[in-house]
N, C-alpha and C. Protein backbone atom coordinates (compact mmCIF):
# COMPACT_ATOMS: atom_id res chain seq x y z
N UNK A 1 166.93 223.40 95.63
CA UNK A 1 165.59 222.86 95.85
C UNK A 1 165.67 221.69 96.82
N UNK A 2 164.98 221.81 98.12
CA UNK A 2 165.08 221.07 98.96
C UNK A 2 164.29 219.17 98.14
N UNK A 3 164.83 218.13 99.13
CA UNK A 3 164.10 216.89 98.42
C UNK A 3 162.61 217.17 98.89
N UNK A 4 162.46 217.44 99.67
CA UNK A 4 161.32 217.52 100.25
C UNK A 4 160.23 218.32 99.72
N UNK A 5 160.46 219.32 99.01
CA UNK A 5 159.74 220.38 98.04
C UNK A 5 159.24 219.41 96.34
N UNK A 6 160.63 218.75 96.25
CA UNK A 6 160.34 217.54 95.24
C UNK A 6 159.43 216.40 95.52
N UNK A 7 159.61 215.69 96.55
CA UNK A 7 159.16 214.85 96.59
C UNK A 7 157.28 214.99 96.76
N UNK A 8 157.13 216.21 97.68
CA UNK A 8 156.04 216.83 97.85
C UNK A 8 155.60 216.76 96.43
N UNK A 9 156.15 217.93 95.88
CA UNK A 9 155.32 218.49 94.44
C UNK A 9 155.12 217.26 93.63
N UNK A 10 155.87 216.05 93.28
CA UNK A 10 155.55 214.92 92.10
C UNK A 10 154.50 213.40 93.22
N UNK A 11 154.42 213.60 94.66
CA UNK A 11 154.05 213.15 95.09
C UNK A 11 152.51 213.57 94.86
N UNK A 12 151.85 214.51 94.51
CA UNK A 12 151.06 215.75 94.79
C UNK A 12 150.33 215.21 93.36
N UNK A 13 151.41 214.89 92.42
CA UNK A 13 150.69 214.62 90.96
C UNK A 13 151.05 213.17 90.20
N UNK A 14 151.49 212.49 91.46
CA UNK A 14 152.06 211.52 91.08
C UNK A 14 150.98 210.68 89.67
N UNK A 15 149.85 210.68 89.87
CA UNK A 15 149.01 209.43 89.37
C UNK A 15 148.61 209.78 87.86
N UNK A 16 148.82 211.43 87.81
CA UNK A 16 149.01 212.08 86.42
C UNK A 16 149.88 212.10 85.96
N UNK A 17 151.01 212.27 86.48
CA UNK A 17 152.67 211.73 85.94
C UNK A 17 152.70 210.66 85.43
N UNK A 18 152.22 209.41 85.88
CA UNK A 18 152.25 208.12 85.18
C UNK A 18 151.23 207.63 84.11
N UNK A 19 150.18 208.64 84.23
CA UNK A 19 149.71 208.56 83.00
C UNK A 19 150.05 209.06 81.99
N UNK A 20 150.60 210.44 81.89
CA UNK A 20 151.09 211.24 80.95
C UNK A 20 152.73 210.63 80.58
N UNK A 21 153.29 210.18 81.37
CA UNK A 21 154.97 209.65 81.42
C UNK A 21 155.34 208.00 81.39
N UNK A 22 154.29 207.23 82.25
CA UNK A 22 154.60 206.01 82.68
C UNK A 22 154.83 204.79 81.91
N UNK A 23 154.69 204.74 80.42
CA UNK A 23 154.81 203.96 79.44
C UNK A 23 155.96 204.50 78.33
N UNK A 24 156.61 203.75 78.59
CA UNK A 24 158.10 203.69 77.69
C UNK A 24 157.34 203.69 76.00
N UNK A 25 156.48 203.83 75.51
CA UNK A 25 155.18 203.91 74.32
C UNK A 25 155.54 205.51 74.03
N UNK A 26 154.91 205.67 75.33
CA UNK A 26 155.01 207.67 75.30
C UNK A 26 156.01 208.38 75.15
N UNK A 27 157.52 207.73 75.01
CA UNK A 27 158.72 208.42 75.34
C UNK A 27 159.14 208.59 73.75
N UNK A 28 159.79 209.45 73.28
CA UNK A 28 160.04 209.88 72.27
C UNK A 28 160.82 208.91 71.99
N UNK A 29 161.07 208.17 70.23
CA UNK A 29 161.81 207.79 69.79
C UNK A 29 163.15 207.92 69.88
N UNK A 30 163.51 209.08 69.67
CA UNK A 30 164.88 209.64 69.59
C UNK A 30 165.13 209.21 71.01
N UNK A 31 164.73 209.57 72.11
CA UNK A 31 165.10 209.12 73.02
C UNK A 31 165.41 207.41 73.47
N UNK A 32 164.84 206.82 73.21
CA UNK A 32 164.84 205.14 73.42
C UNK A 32 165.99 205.05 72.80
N UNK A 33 166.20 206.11 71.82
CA UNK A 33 167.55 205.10 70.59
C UNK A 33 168.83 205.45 71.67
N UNK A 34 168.35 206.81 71.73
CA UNK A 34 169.77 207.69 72.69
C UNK A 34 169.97 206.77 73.86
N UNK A 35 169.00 206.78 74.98
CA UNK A 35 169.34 205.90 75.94
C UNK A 35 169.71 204.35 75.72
N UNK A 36 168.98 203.69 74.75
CA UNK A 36 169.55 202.17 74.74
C UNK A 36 170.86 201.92 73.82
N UNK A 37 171.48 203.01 73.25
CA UNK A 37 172.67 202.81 72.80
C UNK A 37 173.73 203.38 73.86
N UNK A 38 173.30 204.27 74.09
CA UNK A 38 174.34 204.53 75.59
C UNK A 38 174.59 203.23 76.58
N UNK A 39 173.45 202.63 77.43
CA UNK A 39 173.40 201.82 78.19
C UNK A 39 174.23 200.09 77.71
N UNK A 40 173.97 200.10 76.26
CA UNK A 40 174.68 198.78 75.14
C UNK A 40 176.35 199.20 75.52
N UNK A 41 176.27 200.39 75.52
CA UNK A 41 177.91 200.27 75.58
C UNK A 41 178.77 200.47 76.94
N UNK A 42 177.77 199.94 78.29
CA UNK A 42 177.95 200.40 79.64
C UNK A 42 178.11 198.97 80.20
N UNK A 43 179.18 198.66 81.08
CA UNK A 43 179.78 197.33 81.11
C UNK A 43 179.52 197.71 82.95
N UNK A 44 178.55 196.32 83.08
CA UNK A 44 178.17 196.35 85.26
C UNK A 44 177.07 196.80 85.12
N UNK A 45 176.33 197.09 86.28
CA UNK A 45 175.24 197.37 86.79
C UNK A 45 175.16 199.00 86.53
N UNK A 46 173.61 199.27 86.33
CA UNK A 46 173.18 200.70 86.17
C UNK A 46 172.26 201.00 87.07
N UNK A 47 172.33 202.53 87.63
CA UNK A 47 171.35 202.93 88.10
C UNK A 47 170.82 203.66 87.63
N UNK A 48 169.37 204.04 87.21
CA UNK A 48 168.32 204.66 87.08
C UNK A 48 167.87 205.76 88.32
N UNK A 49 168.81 206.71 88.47
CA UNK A 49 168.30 207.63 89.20
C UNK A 49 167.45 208.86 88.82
N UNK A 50 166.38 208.75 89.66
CA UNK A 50 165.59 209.40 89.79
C UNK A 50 164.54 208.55 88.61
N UNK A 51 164.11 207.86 88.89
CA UNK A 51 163.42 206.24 87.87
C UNK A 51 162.09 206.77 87.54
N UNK A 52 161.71 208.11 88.50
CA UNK A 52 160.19 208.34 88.65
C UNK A 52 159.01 207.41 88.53
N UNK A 53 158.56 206.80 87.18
CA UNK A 53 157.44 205.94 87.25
C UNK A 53 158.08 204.66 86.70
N UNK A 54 159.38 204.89 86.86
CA UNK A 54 160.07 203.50 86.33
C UNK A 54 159.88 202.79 85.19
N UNK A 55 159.54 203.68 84.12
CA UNK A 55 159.59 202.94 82.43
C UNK A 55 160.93 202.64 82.05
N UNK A 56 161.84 203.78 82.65
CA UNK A 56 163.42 203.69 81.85
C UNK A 56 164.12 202.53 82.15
N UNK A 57 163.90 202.38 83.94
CA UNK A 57 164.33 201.15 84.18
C UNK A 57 163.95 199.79 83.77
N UNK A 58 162.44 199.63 83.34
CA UNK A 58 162.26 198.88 82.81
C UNK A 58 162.52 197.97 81.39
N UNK A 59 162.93 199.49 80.83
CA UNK A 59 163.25 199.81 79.43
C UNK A 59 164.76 199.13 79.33
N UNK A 60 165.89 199.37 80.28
CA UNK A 60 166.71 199.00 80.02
C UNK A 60 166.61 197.27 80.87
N UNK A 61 166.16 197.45 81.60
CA UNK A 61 166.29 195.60 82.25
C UNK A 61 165.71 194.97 80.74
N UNK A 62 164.83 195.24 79.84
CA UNK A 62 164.30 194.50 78.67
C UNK A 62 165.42 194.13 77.71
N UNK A 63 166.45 195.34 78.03
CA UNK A 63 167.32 194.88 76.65
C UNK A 63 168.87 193.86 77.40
N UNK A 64 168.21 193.35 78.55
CA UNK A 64 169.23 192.52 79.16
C UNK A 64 170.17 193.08 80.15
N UNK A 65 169.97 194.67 80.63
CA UNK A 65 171.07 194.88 81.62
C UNK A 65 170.74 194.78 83.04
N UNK A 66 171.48 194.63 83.79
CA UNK A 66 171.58 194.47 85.28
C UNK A 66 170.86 196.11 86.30
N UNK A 67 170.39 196.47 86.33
CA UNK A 67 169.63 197.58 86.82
C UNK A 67 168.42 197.93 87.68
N UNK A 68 169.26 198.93 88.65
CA UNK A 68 168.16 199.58 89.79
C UNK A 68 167.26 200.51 89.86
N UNK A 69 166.42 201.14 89.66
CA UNK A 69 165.88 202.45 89.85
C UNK A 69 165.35 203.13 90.91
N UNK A 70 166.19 203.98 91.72
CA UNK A 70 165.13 204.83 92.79
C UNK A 70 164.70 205.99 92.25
N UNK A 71 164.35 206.61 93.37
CA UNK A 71 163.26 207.69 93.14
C UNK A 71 163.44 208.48 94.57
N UNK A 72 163.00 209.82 94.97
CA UNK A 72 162.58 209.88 96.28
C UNK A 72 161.38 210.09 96.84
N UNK A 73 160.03 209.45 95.54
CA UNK A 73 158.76 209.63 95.76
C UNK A 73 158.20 208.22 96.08
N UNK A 74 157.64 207.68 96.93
CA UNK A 74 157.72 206.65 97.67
C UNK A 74 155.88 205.92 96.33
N UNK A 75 155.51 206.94 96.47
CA UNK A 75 154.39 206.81 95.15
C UNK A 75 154.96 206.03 93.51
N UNK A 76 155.86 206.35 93.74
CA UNK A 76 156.56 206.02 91.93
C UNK A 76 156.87 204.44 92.11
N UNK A 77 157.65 204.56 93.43
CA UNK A 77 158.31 203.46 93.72
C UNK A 77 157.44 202.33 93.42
N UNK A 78 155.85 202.22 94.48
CA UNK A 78 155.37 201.50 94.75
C UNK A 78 154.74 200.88 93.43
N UNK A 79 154.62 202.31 92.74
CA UNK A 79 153.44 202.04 91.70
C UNK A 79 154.65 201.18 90.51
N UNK A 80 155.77 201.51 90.70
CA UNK A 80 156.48 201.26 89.23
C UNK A 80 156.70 199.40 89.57
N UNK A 81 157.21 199.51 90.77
CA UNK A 81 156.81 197.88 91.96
C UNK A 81 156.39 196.63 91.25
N UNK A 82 155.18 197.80 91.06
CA UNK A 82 153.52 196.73 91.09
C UNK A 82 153.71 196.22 89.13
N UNK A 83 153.75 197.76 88.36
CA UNK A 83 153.78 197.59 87.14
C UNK A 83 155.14 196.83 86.60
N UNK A 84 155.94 196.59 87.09
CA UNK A 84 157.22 196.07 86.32
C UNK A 84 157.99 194.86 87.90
N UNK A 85 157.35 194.19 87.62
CA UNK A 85 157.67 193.33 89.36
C UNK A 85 159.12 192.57 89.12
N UNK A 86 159.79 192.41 87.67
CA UNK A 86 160.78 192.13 87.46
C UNK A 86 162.22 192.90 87.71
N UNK A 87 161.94 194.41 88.01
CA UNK A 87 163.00 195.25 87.99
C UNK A 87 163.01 195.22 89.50
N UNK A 88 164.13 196.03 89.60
CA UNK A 88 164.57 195.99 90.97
C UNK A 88 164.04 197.64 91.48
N UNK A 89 163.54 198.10 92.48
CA UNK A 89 163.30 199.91 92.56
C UNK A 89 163.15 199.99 94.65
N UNK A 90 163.46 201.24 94.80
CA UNK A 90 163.73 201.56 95.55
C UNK A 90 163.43 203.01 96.18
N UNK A 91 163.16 203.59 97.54
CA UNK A 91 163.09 204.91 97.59
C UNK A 91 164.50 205.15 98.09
N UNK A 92 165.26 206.09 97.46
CA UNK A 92 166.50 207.02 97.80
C UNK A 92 167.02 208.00 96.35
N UNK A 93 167.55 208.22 97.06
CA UNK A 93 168.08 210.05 95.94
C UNK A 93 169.81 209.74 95.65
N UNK A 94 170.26 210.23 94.73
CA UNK A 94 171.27 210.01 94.31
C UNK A 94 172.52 210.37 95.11
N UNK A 95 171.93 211.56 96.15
CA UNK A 95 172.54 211.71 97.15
C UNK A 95 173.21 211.08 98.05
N UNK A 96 172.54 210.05 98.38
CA UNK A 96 172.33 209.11 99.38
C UNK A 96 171.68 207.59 98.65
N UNK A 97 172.22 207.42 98.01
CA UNK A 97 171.49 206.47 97.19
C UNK A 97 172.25 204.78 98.04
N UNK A 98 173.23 204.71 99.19
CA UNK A 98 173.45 203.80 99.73
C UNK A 98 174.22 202.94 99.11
N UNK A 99 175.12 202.85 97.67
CA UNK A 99 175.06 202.66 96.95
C UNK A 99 176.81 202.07 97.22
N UNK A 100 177.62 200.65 97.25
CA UNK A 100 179.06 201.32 97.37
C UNK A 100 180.08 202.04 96.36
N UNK A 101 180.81 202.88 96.87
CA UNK A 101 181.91 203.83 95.75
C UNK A 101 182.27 203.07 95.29
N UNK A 102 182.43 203.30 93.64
CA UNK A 102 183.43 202.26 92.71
C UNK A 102 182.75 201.16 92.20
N UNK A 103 181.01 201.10 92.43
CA UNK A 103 180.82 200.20 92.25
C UNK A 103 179.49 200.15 91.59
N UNK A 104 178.94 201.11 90.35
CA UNK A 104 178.72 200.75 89.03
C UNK A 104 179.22 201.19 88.03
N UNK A 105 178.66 200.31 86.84
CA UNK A 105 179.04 200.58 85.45
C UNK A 105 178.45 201.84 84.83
N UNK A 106 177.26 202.45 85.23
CA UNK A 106 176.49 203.47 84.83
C UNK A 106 175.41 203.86 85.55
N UNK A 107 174.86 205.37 85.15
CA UNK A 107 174.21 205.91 86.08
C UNK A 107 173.54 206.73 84.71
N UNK A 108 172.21 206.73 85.24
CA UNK A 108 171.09 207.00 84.05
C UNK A 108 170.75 208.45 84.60
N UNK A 109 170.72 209.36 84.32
CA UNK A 109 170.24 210.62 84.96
C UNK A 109 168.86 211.69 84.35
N UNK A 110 168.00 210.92 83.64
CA UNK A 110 167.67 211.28 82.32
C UNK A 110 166.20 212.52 83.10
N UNK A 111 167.04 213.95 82.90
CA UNK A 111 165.70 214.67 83.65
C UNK A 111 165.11 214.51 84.87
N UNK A 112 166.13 214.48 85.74
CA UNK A 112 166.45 213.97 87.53
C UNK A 112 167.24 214.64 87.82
N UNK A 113 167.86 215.47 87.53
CA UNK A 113 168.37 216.48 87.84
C UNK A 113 168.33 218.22 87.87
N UNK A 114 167.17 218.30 87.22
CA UNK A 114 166.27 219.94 86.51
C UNK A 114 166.04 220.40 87.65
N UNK A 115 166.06 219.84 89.07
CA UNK A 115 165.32 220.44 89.75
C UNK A 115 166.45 220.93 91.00
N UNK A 116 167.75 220.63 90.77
CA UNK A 116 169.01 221.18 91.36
C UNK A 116 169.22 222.38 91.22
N UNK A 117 169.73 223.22 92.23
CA UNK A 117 169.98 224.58 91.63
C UNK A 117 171.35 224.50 90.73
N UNK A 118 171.61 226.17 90.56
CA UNK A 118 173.52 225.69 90.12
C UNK A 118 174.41 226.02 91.65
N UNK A 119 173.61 225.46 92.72
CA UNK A 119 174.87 225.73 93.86
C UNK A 119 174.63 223.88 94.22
N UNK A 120 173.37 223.34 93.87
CA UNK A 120 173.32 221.73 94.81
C UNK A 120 173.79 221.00 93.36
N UNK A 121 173.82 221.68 92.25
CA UNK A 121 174.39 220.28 90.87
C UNK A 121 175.94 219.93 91.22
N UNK A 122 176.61 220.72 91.33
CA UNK A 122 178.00 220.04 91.27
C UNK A 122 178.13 218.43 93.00
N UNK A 123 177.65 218.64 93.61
CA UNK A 123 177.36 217.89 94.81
C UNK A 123 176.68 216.51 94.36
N UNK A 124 175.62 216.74 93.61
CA UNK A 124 175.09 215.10 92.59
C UNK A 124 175.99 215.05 92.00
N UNK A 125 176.81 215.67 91.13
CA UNK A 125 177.75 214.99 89.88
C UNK A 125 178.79 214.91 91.24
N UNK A 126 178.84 215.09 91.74
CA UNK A 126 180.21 214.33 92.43
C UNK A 126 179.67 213.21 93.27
N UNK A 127 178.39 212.66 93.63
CA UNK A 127 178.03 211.24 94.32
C UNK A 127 177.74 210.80 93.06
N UNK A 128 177.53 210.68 91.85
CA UNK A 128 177.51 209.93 90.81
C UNK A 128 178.84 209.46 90.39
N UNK A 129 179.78 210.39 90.29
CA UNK A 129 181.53 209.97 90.10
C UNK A 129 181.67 209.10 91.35
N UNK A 130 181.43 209.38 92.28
CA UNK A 130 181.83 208.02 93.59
C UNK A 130 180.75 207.30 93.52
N UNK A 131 179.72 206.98 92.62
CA UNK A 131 179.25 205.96 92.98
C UNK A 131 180.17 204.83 91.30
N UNK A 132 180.81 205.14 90.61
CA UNK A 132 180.99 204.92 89.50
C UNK A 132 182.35 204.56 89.85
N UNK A 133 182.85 203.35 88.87
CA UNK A 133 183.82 202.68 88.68
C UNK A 133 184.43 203.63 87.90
N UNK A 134 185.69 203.52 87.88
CA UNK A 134 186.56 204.29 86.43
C UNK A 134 186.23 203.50 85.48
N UNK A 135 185.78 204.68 84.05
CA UNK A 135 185.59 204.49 82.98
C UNK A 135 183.58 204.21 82.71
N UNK A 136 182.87 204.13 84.07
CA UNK A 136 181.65 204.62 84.17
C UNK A 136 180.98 205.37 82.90
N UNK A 137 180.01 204.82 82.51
CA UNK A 137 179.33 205.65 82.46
C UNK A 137 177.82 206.85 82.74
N UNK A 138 177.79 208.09 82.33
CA UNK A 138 176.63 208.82 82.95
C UNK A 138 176.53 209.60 81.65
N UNK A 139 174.97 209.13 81.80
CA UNK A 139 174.03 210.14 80.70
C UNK A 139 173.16 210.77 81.67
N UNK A 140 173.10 212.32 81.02
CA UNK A 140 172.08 212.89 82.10
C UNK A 140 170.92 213.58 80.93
N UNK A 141 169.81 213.57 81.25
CA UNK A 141 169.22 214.46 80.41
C UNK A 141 168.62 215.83 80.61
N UNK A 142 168.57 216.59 80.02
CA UNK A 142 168.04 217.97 80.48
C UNK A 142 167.35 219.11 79.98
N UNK A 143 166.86 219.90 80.24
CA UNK A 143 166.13 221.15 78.94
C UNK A 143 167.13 221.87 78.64
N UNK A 144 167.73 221.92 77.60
CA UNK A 144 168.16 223.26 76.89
C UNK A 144 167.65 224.34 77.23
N UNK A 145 169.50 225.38 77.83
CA UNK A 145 168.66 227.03 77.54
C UNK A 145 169.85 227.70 78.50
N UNK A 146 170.01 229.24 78.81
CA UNK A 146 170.18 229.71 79.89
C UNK A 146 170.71 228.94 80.84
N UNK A 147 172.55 228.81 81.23
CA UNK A 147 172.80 228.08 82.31
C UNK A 147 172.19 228.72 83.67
N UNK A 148 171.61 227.31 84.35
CA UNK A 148 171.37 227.31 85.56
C UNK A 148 169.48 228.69 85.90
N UNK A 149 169.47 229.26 84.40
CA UNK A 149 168.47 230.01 84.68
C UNK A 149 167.01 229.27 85.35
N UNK A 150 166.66 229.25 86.28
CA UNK A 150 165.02 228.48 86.31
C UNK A 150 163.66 228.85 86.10
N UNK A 151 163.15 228.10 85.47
CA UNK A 151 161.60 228.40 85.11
C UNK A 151 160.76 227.47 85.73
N UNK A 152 159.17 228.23 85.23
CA UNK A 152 158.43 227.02 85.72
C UNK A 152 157.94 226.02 85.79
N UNK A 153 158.60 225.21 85.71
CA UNK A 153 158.30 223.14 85.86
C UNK A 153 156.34 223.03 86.36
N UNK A 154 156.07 222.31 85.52
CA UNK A 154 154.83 221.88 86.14
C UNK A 154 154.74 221.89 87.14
N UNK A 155 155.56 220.95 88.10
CA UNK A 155 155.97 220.16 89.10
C UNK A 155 156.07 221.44 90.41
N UNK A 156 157.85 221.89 90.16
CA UNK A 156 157.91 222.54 91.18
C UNK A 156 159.60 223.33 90.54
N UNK A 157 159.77 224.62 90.49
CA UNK A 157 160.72 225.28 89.79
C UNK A 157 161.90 224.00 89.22
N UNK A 158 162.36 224.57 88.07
CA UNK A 158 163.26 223.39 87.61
C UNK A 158 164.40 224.19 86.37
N UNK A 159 165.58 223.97 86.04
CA UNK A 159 166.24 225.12 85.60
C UNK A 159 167.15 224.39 84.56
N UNK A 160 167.51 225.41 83.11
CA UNK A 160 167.93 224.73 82.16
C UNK A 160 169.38 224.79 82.69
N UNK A 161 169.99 223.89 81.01
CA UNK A 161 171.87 224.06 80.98
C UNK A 161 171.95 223.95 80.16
N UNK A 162 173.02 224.78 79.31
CA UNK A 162 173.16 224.75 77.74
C UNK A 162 174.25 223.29 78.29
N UNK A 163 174.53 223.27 76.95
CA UNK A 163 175.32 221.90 76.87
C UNK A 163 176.83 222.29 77.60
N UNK A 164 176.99 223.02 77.03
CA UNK A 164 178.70 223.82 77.55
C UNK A 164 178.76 224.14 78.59
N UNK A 165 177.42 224.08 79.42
CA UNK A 165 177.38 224.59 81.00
C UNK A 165 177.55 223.16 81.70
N UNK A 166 176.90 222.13 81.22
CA UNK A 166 176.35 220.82 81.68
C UNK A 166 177.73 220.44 81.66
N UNK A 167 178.34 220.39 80.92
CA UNK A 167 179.71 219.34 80.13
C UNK A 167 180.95 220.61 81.53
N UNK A 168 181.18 221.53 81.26
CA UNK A 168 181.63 222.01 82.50
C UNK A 168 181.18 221.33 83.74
N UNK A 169 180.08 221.35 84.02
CA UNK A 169 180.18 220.69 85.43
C UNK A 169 180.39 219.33 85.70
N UNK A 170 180.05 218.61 84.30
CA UNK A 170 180.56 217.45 84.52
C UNK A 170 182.55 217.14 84.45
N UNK A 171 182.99 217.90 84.01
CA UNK A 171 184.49 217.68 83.92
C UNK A 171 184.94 218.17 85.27
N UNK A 172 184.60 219.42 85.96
CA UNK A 172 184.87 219.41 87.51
C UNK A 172 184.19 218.65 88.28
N UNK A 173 183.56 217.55 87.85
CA UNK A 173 182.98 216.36 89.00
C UNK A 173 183.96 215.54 88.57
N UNK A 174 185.17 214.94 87.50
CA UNK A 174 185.95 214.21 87.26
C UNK A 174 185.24 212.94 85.98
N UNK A 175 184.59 213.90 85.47
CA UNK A 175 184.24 212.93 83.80
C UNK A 175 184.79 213.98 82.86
N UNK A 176 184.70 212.70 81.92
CA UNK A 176 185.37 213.36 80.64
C UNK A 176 183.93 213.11 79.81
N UNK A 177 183.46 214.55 78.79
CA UNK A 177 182.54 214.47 77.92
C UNK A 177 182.89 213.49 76.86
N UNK A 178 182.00 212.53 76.48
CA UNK A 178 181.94 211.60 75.40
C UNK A 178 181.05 212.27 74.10
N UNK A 179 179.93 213.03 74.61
CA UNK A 179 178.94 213.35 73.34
C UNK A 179 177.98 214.21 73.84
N UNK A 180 177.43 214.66 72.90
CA UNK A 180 176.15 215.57 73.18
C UNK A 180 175.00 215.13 72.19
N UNK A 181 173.72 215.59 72.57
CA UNK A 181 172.87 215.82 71.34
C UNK A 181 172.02 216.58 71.91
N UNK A 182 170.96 217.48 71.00
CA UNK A 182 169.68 218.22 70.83
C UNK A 182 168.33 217.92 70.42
N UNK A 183 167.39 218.22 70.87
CA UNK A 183 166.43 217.99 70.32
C UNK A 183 164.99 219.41 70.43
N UNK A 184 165.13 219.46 69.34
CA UNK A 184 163.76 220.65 69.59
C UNK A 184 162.57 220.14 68.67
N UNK A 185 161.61 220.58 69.40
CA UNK A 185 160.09 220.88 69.13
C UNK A 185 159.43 221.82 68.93
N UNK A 186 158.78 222.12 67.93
CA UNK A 186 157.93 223.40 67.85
C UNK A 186 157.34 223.42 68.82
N UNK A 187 156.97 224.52 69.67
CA UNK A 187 156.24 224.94 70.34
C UNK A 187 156.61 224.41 71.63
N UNK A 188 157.59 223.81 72.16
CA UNK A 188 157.76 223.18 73.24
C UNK A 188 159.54 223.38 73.71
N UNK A 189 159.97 222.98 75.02
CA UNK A 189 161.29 223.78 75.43
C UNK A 189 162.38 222.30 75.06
N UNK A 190 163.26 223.21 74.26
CA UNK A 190 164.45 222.48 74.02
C UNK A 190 165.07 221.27 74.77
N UNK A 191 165.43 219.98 74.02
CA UNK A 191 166.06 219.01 74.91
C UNK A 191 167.48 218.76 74.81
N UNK A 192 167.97 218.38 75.90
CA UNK A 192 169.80 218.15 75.45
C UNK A 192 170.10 216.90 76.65
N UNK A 193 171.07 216.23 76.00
CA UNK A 193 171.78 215.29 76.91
C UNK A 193 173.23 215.46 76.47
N UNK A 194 173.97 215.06 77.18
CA UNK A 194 175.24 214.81 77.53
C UNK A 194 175.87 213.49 77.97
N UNK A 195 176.78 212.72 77.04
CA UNK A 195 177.23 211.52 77.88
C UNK A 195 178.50 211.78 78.17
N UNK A 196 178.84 211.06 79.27
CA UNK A 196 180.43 211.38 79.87
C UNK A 196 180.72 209.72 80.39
N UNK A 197 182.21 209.51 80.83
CA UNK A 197 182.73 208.57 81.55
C UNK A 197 183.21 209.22 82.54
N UNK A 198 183.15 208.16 83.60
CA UNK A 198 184.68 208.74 84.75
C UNK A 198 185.52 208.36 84.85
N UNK A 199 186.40 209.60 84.91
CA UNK A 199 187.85 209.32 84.64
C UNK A 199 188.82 209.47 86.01
């Protein structure tokens, strides 16, 4: 999936995204616990890639850590800017995130990555390992299901990973799996994250 197809499609709905997404209020419990215990045990600076409306980043600068968030929707950026003027945010992609090798403590990936195929994911997990110190860490989050199968994202096509698919690609980017968890909902598509270090 080109950036440009992304940036288009959440650019397109940006102002409904932040209503439906933009308050760290709206984010599932389970999740806040998952991400702010991950991030407690992440030593240096974090990035928040793919920050979208920038709650997460905000979320974690609250509990005292050092942290950036881009995006490659220039809409998120501005708006997350305006709403949280204390965090730091930015437009760039993890790709290219400008960022020097070796030089954070963690990298937030939480559902910023769904929209990779399985030929462009291994290429992000390997600029996340060079943007990461040894012993880094990276949480990524993602839908459960069918490796690499894609469906239809609100947004713009976006594709699951069972955990065993995810945790594979993260060990050929040069992390070692730390943990997993699940989460399902009636009536709604399976969630999974994965934490790893680099090793």
């Amino acid at each position: 999936m080109s950036e440009r197809r992304i940036r288009e499609g959440y650019a397109a709905r940006a102002t409904e995204y932040v209503e439906l997404f933009g308050d760290i209020a709206q984010m599932d419990a389970v999740d806040q616990e998952r991400i702010g215990r991950w991030a407690d045990g992440v030593e240096g600076r974090i990035l928040d890639a793919g920050c979208g409306p920038g709650h997460w980043t905000a979320f974690l600068a609250a509990r005292g850590h050092e942290v950036d968030g881009i995006d490659l929707v220039p809409d998120f950026i501005a708006g997350a800017a305006a709403r949280f003027p204390h965090v730091s945010y930015r437009v760039a992609s993890l790709a290219e995130s400008g960022i020097e090798g070796g030089s954070l403590g963690g990298i937030l990936a939480w559902y910023s990555l769904i929209h990779a195929s399985p030929e462009e994911l291994p290429a992000l997990l390997a600029s996340a390992r060079l943007a990461l110190r040894d012993g880094g860490g990276l949480l990524v989050g993602f839908f459960d299901g069918p490796d690499g199968e894609p469906f239809a994202h609100a947004v713009t096509t976006a594709h699951f990973w069972s955990i065993e698919g995810m945790s594979a690609h993260l060990e050929w980017a040069g992390f070692a799996v730390v943990d997993s968890e699940t989460r399902v909902q009636d009536g709604r598509r399976a969630h999974a994250s994965v934490s790893a270090v680099a090793v």
